[in-house]
PDB file of N, CA and C in Angstrom:
ATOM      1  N   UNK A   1      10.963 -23.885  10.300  1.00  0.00           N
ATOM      2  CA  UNK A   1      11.186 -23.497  11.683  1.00  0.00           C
ATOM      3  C   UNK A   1      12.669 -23.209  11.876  1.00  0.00           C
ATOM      4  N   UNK A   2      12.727 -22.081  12.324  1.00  0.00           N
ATOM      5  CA  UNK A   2      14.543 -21.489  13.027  1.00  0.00           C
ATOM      6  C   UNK A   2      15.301 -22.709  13.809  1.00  0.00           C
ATOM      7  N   UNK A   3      16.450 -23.090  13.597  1.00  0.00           N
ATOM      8  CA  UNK A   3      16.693 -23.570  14.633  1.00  0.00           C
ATOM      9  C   UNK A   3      17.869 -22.965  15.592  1.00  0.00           C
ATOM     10  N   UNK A   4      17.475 -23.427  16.885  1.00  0.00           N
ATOM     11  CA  UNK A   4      18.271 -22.291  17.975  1.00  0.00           C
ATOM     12  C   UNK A   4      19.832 -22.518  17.596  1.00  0.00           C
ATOM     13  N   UNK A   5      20.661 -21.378  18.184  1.00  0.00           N
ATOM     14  CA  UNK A   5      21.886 -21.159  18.647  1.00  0.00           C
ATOM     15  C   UNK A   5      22.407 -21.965  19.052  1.00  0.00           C
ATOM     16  N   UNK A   6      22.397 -22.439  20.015  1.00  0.00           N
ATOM     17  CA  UNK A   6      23.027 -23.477  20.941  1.00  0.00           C
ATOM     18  C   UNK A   6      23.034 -25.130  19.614  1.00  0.00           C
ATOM     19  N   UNK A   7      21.817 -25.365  18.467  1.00  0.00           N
ATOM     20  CA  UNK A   7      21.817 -26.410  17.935  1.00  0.00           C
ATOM     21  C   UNK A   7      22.801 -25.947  17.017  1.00  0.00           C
ATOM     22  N   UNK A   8      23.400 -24.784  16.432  1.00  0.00           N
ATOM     23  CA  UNK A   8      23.495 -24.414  15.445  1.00  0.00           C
ATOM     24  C   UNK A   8      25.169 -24.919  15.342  1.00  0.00           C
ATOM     25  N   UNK A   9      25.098 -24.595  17.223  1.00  0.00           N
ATOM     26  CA  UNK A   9      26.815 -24.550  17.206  1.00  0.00           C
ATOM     27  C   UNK A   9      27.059 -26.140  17.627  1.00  0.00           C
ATOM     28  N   UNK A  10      26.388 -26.856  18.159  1.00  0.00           N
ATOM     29  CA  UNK A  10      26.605 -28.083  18.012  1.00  0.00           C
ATOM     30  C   UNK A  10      27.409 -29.104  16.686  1.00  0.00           C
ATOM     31  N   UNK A  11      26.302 -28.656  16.011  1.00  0.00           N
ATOM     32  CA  UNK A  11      26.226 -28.964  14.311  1.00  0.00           C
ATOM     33  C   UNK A  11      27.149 -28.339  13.733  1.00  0.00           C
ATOM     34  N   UNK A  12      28.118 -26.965  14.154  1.00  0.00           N
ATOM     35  CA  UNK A  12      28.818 -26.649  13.619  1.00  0.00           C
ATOM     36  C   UNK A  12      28.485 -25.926  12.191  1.00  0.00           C
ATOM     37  N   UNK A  13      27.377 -25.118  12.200  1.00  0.00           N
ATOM     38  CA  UNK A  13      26.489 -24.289  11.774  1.00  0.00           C
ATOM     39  C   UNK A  13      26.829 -23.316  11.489  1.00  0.00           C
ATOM     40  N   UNK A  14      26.904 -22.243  10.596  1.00  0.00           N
ATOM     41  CA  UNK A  14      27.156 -20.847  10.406  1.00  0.00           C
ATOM     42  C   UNK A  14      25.840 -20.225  11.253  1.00  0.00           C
ATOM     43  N   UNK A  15      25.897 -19.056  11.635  1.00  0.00           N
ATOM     44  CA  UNK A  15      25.130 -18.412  12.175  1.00  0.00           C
ATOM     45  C   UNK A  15      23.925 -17.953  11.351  1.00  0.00           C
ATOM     46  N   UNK A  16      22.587 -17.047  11.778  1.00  0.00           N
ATOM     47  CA  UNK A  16      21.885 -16.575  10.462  1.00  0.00           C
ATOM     48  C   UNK A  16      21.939 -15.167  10.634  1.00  0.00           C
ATOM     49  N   UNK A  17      22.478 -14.602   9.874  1.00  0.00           N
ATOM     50  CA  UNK A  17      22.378 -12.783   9.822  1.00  0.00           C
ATOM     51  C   UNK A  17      20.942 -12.544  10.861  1.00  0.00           C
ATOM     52  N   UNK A  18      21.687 -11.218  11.303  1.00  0.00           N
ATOM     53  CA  UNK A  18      21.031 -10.380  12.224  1.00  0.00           C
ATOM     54  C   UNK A  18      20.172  -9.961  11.549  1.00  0.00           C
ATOM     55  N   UNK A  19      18.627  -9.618  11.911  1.00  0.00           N
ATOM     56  CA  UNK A  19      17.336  -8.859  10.989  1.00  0.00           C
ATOM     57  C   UNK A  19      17.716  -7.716  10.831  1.00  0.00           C
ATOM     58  N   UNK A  20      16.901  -7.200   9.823  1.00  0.00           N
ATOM     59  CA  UNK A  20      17.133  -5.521   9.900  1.00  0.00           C
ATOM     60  C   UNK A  20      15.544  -5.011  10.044  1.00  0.00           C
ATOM     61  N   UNK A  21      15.554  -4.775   8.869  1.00  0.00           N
ATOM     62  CA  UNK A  21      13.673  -4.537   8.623  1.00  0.00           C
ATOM     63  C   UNK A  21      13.898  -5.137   7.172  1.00  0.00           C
ATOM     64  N   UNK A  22      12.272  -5.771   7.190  1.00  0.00           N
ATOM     65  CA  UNK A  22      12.623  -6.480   5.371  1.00  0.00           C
ATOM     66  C   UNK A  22      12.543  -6.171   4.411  1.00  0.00           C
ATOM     67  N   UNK A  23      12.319  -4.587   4.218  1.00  0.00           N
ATOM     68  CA  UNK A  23      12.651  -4.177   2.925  1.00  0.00           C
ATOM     69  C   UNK A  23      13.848  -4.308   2.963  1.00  0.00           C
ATOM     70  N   UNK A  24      15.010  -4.371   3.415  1.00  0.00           N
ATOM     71  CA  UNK A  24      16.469  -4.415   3.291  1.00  0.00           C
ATOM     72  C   UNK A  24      16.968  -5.792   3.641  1.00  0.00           C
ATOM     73  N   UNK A  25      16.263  -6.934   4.368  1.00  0.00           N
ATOM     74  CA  UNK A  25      16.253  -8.234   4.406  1.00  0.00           C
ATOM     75  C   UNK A  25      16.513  -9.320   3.195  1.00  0.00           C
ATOM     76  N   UNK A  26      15.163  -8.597   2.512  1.00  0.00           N
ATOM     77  CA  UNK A  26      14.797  -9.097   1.221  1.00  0.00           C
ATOM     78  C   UNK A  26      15.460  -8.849  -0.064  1.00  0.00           C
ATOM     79  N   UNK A  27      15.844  -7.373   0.012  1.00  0.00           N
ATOM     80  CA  UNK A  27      16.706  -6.614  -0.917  1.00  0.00           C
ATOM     81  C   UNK A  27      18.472  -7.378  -0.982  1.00  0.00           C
ATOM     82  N   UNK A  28      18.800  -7.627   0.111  1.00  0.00           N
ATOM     83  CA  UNK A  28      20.057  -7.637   0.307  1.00  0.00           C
ATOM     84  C   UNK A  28      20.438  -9.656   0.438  1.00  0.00           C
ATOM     85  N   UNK A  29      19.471 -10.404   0.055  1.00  0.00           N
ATOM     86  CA  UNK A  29      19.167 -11.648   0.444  1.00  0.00           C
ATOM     87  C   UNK A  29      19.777 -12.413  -0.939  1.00  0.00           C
ATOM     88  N   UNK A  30      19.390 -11.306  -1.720  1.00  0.00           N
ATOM     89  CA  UNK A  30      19.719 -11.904  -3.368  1.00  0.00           C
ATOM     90  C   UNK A  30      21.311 -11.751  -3.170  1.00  0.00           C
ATOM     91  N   UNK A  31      22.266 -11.276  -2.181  1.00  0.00           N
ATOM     92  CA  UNK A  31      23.468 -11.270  -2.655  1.00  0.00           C
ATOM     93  C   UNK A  31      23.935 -11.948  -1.691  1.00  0.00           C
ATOM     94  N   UNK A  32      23.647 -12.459  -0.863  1.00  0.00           N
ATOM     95  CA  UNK A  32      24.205 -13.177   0.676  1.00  0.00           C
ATOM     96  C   UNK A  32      25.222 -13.876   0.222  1.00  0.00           C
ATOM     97  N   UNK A  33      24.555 -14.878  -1.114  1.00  0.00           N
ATOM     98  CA  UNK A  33      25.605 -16.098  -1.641  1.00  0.00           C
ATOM     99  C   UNK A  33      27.316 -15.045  -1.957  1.00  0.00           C
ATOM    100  N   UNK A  34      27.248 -13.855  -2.042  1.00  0.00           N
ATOM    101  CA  UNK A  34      28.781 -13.173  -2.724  1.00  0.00           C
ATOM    102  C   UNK A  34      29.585 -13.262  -1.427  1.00  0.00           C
ATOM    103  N   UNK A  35      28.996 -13.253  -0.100  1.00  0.00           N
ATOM    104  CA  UNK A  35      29.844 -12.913   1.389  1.00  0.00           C
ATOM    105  C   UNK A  35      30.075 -14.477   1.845  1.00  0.00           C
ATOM    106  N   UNK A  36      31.350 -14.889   2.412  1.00  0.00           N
ATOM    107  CA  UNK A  36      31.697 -16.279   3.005  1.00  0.00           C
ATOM    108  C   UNK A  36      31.857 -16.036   4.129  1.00  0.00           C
ATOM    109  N   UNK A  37      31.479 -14.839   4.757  1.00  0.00           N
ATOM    110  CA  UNK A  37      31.501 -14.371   6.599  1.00  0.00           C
ATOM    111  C   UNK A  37      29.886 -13.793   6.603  1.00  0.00           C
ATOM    112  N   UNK A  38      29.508 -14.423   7.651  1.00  0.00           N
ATOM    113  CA  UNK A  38      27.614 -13.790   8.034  1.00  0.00           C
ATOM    114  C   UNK A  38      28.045 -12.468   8.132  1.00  0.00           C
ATOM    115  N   UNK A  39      28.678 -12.165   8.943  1.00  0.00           N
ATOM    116  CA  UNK A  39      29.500 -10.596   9.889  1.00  0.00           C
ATOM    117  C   UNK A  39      29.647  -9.850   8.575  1.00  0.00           C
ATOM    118  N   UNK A  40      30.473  -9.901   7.965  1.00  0.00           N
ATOM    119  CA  UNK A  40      30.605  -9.063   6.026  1.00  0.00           C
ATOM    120  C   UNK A  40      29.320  -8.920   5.277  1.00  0.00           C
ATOM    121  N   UNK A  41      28.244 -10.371   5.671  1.00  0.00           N
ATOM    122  CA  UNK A  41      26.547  -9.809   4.625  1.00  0.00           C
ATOM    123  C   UNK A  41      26.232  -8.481   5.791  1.00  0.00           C
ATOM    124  N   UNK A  42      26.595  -8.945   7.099  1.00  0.00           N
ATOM    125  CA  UNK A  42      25.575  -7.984   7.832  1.00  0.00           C
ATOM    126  C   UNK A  42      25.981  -6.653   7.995  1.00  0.00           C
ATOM    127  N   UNK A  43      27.160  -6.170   8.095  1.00  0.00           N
ATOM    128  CA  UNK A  43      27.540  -4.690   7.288  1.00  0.00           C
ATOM    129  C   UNK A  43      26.838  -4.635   6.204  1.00  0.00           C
ATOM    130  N   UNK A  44      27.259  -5.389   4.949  1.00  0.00           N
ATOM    131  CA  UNK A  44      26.439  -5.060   4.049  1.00  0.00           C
ATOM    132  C   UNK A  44      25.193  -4.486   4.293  1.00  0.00           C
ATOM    133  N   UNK A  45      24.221  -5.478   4.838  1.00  0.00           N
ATOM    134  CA  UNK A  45      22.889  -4.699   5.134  1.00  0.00           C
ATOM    135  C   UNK A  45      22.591  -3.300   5.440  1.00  0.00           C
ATOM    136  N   UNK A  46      23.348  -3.332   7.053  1.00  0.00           N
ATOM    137  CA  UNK A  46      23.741  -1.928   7.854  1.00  0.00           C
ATOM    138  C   UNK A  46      23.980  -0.559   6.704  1.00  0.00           C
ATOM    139  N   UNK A  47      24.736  -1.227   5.700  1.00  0.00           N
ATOM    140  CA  UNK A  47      25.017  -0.357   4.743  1.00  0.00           C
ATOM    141  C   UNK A  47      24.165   0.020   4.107  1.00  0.00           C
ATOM    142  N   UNK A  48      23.538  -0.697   3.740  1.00  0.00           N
ATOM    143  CA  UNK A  48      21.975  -0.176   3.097  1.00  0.00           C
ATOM    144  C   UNK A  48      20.427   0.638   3.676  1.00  0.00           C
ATOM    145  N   UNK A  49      20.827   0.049   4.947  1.00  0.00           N
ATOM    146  CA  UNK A  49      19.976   0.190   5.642  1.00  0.00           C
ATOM    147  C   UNK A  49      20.330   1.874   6.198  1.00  0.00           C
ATOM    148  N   UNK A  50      21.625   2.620   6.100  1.00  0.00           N
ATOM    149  CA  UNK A  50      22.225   3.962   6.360  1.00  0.00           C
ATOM    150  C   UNK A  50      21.637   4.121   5.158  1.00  0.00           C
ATOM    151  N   UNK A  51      21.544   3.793   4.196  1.00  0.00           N
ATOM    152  CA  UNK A  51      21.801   4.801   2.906  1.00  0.00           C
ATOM    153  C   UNK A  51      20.057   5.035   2.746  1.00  0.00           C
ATOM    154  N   UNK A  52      19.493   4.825   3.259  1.00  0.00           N
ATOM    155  CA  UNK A  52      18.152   4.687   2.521  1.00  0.00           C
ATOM    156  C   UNK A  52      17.419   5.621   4.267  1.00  0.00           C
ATOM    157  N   UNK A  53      18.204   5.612   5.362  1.00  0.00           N
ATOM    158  CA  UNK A  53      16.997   6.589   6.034  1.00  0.00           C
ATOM    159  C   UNK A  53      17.982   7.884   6.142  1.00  0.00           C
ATOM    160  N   UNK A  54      16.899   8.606   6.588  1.00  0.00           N
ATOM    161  CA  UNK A  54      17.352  10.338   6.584  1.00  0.00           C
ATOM    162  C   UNK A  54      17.659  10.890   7.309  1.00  0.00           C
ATOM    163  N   UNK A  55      19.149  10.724   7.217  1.00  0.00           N
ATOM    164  CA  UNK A  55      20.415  11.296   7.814  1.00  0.00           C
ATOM    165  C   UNK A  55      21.002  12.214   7.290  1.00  0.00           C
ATOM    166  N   UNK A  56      21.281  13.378   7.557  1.00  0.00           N
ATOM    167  CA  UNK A  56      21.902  14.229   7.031  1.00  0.00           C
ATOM    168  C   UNK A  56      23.649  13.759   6.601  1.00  0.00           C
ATOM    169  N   UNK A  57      24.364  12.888   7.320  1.00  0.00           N
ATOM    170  CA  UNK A  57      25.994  12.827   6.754  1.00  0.00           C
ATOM    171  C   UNK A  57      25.500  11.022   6.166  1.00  0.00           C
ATOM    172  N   UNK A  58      25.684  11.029   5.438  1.00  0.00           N
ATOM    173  CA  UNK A  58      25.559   9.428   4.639  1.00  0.00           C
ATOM    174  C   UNK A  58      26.828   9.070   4.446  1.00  0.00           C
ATOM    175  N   UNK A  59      27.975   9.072   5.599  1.00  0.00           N
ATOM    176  CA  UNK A  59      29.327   8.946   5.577  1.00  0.00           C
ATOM    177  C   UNK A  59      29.771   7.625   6.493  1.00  0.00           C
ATOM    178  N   UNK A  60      30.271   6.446   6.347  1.00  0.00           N
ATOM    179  CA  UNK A  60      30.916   5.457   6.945  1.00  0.00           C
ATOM    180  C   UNK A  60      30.359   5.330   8.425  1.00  0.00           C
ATOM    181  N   UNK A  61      31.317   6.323   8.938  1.00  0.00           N
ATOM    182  CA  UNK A  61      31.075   6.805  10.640  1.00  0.00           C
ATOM    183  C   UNK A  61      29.768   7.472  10.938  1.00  0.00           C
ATOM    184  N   UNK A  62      28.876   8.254   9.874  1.00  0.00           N
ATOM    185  CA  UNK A  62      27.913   8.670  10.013  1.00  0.00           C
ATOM    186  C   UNK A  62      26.591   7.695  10.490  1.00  0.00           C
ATOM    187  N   UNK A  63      27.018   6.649   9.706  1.00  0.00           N
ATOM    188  CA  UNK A  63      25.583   5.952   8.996  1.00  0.00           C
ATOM    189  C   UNK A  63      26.166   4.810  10.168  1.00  0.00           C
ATOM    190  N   UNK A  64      27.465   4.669  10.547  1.00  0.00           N
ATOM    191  CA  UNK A  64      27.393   3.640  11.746  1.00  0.00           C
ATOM    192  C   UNK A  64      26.998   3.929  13.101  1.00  0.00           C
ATOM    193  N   UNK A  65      26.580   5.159  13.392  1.00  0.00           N
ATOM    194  CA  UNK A  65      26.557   6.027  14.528  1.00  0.00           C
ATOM    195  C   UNK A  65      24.839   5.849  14.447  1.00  0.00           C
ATOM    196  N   UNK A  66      24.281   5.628  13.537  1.00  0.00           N
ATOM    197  CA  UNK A  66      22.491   5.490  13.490  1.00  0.00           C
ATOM    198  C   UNK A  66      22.209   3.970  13.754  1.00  0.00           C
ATOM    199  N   UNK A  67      22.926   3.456  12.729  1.00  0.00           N
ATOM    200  CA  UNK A  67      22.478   1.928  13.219  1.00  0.00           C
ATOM    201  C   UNK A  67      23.362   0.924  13.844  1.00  0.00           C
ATOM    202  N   UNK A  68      24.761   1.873  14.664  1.00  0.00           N
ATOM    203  CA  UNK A  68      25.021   1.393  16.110  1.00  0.00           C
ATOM    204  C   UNK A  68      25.942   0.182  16.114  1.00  0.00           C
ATOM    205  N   UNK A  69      26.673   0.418  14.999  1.00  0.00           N
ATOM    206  CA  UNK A  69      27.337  -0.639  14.261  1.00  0.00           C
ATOM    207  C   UNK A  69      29.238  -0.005  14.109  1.00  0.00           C
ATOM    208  N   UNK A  70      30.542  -0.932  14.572  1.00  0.00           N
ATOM    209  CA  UNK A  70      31.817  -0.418  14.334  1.00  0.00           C
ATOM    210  C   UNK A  70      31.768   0.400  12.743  1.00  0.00           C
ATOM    211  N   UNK A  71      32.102   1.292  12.433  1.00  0.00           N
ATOM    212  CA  UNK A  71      32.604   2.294  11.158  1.00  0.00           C
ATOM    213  C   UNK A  71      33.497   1.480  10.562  1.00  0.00           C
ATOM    214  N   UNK A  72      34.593   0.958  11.453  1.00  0.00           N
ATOM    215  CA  UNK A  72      35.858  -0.001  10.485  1.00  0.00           C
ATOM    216  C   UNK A  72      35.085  -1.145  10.045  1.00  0.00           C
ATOM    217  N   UNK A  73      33.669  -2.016  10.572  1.00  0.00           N
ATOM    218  CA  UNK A  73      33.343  -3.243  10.267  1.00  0.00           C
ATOM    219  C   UNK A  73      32.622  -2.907   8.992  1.00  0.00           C
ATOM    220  N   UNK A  74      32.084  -1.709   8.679  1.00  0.00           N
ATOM    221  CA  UNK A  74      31.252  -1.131   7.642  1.00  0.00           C
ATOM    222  C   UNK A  74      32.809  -0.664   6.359  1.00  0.00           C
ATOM    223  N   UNK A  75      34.025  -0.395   6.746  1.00  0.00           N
ATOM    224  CA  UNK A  75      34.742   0.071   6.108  1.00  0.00           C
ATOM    225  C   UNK A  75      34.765  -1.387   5.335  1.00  0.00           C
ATOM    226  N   UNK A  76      35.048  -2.132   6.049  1.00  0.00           N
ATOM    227  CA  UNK A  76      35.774  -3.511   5.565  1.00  0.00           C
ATOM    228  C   UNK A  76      35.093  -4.454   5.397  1.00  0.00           C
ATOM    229  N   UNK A  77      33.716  -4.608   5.271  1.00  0.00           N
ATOM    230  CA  UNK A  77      32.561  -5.646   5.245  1.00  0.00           C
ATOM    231  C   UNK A  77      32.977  -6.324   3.288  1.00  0.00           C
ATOM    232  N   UNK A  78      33.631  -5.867   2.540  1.00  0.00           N
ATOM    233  CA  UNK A  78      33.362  -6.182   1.170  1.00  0.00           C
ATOM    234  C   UNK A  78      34.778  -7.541   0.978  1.00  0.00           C
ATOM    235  N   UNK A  79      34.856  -8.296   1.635  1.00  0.00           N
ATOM    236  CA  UNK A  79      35.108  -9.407   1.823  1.00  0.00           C
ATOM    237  C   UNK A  79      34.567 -10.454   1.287  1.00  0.00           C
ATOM    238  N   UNK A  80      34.475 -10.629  -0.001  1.00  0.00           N
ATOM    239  CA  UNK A  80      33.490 -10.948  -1.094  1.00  0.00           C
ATOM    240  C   UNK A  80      34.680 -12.604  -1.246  1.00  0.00           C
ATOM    241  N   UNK A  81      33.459 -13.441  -1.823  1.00  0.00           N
ATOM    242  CA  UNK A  81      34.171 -14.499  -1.905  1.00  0.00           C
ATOM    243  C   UNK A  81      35.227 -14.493  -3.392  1.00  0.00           C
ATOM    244  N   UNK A  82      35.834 -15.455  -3.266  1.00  0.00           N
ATOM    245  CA  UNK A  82      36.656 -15.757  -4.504  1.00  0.00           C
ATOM    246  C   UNK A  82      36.086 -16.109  -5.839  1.00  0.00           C
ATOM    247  N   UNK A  83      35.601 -15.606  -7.020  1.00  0.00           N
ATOM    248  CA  UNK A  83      35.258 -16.809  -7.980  1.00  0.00           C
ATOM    249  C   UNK A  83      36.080 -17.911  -7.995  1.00  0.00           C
TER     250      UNK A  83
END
């Protein structure tokens, strides 16, 4: 069972990524552990989630303009943790 927002921040909780659709949920789930910001997996997603429907410009600003998302947060989402 989810637990709400309000418990999450109590507890001092990281947030849980925003849905997308789950072919790209599921796809993009195996790498969550590489991002140490929710906000950086969830570009990620966004990113995937541009590249795979049919858009004619598959460009940064393009693909953020479909799924409604900042272009700079998609520029800069690869904020990958440290080994």
């Amino acid at each position: 069972m989810a637990m709400d927002i309000a418990e999450q921040i109590r507890q001092n909780l990281p947030r849980n990524p925003t849905e997308t659709v789950p072919l790209i949920d599921d796809y993009c789930s195996f790498y969550r552990s590489l991002f140490s910001d929710v906000r950086n997996y969830e570009y990620f997603k966004y990113l995937h989630l541009g590249l795979i429907l049919t858009v004619k410009r598959k460009s940064l600003p393009g693909i953020s303009k479909i799924v409604n998302v900042s272009s700079q947060g998609l520029h800069h989402f690869q904020d990958l943790r440290k080994p």
